[in-house]
N, C-alpha and C. Protein backbone atom coordinates (compact mmCIF):
# COMPACT_ATOMS: atom_id res chain seq x y z
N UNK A 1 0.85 -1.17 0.00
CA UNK A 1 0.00 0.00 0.00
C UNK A 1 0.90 1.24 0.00
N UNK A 2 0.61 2.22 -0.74
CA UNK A 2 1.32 3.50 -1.07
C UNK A 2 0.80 4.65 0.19
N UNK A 3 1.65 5.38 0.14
CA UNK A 3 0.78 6.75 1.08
C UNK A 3 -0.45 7.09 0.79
N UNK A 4 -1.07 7.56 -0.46
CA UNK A 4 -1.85 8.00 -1.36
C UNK A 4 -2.94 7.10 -1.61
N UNK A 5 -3.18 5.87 -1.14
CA UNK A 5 -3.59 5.33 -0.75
C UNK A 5 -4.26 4.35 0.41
N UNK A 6 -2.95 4.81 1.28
CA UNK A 6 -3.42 4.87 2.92
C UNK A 6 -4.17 5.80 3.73
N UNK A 7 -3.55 7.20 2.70
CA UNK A 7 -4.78 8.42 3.28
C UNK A 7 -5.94 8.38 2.78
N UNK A 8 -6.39 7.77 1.48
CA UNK A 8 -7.73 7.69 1.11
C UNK A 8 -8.45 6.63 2.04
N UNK A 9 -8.22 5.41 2.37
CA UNK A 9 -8.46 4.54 3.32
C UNK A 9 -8.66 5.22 4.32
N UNK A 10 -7.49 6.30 4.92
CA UNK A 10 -8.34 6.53 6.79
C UNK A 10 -9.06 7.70 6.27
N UNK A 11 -8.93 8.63 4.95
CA UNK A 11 -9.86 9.67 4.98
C UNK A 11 -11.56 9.41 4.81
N UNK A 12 -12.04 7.99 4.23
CA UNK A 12 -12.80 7.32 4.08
C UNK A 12 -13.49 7.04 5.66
N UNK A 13 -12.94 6.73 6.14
CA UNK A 13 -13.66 6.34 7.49
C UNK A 13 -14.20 7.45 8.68
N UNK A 14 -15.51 7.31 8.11
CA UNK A 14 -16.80 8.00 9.38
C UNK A 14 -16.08 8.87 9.95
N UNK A 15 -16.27 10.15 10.38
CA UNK A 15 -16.56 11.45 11.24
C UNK A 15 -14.44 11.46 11.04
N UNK A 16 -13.71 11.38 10.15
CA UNK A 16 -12.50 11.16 10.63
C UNK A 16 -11.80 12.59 9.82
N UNK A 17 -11.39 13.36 10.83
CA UNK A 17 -10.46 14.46 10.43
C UNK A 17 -8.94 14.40 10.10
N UNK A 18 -8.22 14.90 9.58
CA UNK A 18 -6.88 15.37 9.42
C UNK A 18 -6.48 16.33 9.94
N UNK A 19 -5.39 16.32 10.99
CA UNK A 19 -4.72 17.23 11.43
C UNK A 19 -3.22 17.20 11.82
N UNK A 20 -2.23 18.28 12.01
CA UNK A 20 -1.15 18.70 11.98
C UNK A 20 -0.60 19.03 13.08
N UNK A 21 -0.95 18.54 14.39
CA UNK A 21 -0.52 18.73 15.44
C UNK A 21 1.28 18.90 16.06
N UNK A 22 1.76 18.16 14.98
CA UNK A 22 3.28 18.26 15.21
C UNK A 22 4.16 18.25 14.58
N UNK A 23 3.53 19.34 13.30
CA UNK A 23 3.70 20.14 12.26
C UNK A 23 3.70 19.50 11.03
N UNK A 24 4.32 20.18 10.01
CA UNK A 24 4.10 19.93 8.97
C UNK A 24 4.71 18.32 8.78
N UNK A 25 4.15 17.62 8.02
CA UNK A 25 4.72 16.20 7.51
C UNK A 25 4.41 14.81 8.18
N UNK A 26 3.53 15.35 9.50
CA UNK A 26 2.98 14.38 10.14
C UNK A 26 1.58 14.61 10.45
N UNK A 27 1.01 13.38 9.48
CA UNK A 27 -0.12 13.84 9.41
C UNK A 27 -1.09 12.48 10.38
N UNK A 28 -1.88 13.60 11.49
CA UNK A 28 -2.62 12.86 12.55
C UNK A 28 -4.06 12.72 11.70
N UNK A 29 -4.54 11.47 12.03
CA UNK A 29 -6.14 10.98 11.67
C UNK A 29 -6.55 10.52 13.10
N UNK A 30 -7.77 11.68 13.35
CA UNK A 30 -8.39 11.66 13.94
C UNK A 30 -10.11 11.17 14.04
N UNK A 31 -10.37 10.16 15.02
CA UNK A 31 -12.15 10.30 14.99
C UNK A 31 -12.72 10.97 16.46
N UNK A 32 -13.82 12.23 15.91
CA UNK A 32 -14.08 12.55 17.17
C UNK A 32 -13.64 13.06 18.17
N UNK A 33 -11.74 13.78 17.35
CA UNK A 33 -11.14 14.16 18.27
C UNK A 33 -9.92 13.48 18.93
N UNK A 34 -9.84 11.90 18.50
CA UNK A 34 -9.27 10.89 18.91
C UNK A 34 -8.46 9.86 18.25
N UNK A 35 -6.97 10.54 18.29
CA UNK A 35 -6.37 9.92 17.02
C UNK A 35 -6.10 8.21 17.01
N UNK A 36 -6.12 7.84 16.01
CA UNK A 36 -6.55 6.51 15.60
C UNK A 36 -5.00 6.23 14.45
N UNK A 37 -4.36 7.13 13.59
CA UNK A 37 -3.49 6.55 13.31
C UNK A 37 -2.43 7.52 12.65
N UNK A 38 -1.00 7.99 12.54
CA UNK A 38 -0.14 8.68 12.41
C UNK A 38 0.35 8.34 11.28
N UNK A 39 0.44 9.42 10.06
CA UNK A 39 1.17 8.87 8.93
C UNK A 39 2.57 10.36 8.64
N UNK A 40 3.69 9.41 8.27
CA UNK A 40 4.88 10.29 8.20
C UNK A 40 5.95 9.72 7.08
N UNK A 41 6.88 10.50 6.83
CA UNK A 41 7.66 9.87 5.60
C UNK A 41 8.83 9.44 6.83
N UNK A 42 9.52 8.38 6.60
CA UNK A 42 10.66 8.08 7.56
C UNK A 42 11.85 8.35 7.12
N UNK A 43 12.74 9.42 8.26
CA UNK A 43 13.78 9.67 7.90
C UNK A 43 15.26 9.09 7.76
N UNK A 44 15.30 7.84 8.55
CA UNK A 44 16.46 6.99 9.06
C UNK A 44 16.68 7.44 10.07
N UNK A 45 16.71 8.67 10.41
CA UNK A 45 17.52 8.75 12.12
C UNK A 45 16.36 8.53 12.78
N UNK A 46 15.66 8.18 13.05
CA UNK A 46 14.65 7.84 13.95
C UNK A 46 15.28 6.91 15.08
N UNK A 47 15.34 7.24 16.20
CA UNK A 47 16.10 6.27 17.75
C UNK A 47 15.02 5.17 17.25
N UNK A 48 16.16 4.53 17.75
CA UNK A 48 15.54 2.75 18.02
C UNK A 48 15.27 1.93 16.91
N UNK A 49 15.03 2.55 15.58
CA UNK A 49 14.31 1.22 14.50
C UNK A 49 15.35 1.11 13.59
N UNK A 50 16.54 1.36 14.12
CA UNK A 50 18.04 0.97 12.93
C UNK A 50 18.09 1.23 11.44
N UNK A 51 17.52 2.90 11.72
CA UNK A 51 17.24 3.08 9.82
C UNK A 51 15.88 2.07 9.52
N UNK A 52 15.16 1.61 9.81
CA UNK A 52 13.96 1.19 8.91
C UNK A 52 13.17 1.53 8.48
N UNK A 53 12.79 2.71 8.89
CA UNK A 53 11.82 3.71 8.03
C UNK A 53 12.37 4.22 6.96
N UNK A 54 13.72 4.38 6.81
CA UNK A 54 14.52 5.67 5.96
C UNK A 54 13.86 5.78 4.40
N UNK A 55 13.34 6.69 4.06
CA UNK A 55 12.64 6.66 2.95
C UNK A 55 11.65 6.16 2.48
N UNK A 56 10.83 5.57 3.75
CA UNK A 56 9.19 4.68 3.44
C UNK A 56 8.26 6.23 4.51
N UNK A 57 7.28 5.61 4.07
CA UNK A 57 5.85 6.10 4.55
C UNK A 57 5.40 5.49 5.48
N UNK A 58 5.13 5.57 6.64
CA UNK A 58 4.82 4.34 7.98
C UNK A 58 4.10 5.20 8.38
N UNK A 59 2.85 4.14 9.08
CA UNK A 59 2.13 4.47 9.77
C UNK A 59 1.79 3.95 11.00
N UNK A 60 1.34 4.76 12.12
CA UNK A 60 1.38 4.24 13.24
C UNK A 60 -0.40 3.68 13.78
N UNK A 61 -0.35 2.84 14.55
CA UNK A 61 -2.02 2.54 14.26
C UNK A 61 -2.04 1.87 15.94
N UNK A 62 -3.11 1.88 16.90
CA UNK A 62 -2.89 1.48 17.81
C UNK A 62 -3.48 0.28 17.54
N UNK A 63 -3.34 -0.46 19.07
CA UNK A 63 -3.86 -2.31 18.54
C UNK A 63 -3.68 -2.83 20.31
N UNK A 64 -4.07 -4.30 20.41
CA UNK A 64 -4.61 -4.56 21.60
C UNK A 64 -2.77 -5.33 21.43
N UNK A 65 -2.76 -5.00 23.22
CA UNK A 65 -1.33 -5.45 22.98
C UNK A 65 -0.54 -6.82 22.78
N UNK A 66 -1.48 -7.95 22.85
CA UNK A 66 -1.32 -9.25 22.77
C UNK A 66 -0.72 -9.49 20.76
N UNK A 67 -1.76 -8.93 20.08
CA UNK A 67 -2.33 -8.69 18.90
C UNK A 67 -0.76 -7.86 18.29
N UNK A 68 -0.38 -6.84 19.13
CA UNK A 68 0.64 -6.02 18.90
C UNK A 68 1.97 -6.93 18.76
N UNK A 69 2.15 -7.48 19.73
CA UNK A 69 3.44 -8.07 19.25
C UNK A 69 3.60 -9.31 18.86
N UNK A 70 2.04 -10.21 17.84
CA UNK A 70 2.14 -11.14 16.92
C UNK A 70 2.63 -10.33 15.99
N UNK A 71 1.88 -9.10 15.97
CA UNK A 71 2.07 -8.71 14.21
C UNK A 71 3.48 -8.46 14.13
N UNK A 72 4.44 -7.96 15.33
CA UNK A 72 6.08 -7.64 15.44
C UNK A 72 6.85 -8.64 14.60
N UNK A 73 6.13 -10.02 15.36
CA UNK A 73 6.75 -11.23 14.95
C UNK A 73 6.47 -12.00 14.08
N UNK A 74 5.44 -11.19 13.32
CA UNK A 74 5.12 -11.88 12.32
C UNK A 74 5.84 -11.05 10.36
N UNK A 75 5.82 -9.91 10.81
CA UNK A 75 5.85 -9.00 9.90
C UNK A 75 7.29 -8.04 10.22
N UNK A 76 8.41 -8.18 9.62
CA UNK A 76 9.51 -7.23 9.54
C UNK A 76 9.01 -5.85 9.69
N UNK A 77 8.46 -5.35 9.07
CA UNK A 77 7.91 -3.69 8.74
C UNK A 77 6.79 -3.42 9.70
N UNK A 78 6.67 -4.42 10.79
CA UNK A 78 5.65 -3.77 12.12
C UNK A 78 6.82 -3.49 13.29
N UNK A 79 7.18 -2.50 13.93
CA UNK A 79 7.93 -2.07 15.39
C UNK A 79 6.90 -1.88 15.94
N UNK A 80 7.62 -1.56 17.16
CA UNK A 80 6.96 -0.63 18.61
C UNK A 80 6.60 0.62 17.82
N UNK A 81 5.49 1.37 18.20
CA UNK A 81 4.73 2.47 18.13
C UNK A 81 6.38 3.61 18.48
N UNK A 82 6.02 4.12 16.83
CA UNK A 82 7.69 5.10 17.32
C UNK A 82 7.20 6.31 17.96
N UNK A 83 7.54 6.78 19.40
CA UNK A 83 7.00 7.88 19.90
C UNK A 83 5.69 7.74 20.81
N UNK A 84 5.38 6.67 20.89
CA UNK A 84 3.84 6.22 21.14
C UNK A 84 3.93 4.98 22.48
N UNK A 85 3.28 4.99 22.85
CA UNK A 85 3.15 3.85 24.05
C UNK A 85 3.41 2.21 23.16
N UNK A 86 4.43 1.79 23.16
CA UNK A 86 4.99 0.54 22.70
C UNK A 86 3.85 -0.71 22.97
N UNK A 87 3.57 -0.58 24.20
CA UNK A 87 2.32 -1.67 24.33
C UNK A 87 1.12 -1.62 23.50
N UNK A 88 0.47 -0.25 23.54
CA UNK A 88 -0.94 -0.05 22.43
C UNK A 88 -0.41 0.55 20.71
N UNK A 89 0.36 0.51 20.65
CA UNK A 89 1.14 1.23 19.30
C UNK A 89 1.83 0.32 18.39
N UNK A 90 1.73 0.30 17.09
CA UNK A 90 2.78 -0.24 16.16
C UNK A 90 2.90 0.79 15.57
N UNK A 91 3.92 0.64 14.61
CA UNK A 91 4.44 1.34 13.47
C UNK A 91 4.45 0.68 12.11
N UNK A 92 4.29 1.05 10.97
CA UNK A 92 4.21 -0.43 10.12
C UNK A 92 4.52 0.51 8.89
N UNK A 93 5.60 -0.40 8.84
CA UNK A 93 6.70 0.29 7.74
C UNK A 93 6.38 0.40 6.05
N UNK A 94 5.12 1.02 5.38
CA UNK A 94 4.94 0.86 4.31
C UNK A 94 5.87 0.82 2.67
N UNK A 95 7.01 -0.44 3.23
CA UNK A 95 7.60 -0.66 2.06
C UNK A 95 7.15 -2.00 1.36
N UNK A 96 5.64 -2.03 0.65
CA UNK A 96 5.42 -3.10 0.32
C UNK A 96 5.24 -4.37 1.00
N UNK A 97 5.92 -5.00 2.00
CA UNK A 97 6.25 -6.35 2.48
C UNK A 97 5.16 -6.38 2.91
N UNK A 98 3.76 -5.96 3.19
CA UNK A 98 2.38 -6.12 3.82
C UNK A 98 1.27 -6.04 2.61
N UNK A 99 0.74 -7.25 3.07
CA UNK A 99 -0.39 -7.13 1.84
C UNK A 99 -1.12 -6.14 2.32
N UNK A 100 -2.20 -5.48 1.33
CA UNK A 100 -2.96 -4.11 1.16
C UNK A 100 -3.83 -4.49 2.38
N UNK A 101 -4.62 -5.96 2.26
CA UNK A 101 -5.58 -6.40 3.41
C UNK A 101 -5.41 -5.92 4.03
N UNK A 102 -4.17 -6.23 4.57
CA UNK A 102 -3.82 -6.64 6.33
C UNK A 102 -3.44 -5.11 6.41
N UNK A 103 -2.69 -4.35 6.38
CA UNK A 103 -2.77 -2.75 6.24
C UNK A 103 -4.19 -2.59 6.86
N UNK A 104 -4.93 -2.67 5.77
CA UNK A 104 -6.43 -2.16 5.86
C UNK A 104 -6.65 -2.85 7.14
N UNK A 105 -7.13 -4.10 7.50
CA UNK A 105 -7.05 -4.44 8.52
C UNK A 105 -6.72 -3.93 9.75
N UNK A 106 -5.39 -3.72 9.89
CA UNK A 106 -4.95 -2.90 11.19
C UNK A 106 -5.39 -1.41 11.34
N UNK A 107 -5.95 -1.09 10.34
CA UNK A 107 -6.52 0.03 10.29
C UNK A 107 -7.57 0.44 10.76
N UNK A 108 -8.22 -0.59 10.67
CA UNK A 108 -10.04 -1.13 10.67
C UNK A 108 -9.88 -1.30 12.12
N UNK A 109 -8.52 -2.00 12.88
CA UNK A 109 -9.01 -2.59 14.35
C UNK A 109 -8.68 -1.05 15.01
N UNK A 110 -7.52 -0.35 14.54
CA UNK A 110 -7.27 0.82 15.15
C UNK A 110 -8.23 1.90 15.43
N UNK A 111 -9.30 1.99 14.23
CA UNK A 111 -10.03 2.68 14.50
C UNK A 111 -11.49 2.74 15.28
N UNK A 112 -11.33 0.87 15.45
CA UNK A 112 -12.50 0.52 16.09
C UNK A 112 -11.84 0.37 17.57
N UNK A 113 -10.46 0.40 17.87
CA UNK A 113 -10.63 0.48 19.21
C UNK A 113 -10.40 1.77 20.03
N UNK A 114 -9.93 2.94 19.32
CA UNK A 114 -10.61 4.25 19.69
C UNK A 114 -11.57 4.08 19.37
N UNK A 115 -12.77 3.93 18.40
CA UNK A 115 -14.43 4.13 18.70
C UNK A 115 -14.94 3.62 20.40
N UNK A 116 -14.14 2.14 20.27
CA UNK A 116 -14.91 1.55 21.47
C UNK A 116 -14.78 2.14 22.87
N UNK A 117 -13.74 3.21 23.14
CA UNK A 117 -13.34 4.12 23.99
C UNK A 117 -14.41 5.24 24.34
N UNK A 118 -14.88 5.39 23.24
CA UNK A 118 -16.12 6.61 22.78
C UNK A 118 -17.14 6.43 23.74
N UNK A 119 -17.95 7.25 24.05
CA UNK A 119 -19.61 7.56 25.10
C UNK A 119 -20.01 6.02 23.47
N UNK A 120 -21.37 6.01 24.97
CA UNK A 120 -22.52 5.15 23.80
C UNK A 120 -22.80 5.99 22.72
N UNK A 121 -23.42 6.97 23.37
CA UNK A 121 -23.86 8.33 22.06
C UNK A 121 -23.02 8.39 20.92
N UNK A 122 -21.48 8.63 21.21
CA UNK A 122 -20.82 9.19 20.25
C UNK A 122 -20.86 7.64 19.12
N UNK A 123 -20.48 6.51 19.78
CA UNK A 123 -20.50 5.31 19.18
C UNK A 123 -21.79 4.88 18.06
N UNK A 124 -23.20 5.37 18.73
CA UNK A 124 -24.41 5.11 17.90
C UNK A 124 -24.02 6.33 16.71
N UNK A 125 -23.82 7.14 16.88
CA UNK A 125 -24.01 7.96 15.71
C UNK A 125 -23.08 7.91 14.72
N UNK A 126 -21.53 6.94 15.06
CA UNK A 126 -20.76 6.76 14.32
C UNK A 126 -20.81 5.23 13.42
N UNK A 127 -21.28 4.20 14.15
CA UNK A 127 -20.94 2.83 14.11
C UNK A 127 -22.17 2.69 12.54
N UNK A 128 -23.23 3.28 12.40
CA UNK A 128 -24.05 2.71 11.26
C UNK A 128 -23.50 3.52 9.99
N UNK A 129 -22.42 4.49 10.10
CA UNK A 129 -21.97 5.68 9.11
C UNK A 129 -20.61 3.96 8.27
N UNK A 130 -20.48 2.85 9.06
CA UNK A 130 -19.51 1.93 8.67
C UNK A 130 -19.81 1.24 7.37
């Protein structure tokens, strides 16, 4: 999955904004106020992931933490949430090595487990917009 195609995917999904909270080039997707998943170009110096971003598009997506570190061990291009609470956070290195699904997928759980965080209210008025 390409950038340009990962932002159409989270821009697609119910009540979900774009914003710039920590400036230009990192772009937060928000539902409701409640970000759900971080997309950035990777520079290589990033502490801790030994150059693996350097020149990909990664995105960060939260996830239940059991769930979090199959996908580590299952998938080269998933780390710890860079910047993010390592337990509820991945990072997932969009250089190809992930089928489009499973992308989408982690996308789908990320955003359903900020929803499930949500009031009932906010949840009914979002969950039939799916």
């Amino acid at each position: 999955m390409d950038e340009s195609t990962c932002r159409a995917y989270l821009l697609a999904k119910p009540q979900t904004l774009l914003d710039y909270p920590f400036g230009e080039g990192v772009e937060v997707y928000k539902v409701n106020g409640k970000m759900f998943a971080i997309l950035a170009l990777g520079k290589g110096n990033e502490k801790g992931t030994e150059g693996k971003m350097a020149g990909h598009y990664c995105i960060s997506l939260k996830c239940d933490p059991e769930e979090a570190m199959m996908l580590r061990d299952i998938f080269d291009a998933v780390i710890p949430g860079y910047h993010l609470n390592k337990a509820q956070w991945n990072t997932v290195i969009l250089d190809g090595s992930i089928p489009r699904g499973e992308i989408e997928r982690m996308i789908d759980n990320s955003f359903m487990l900020v929803l499930s965080k949500m009031t009932k209210k906010d949840q009914k008025f979002i969950l039939p917009l799916l």
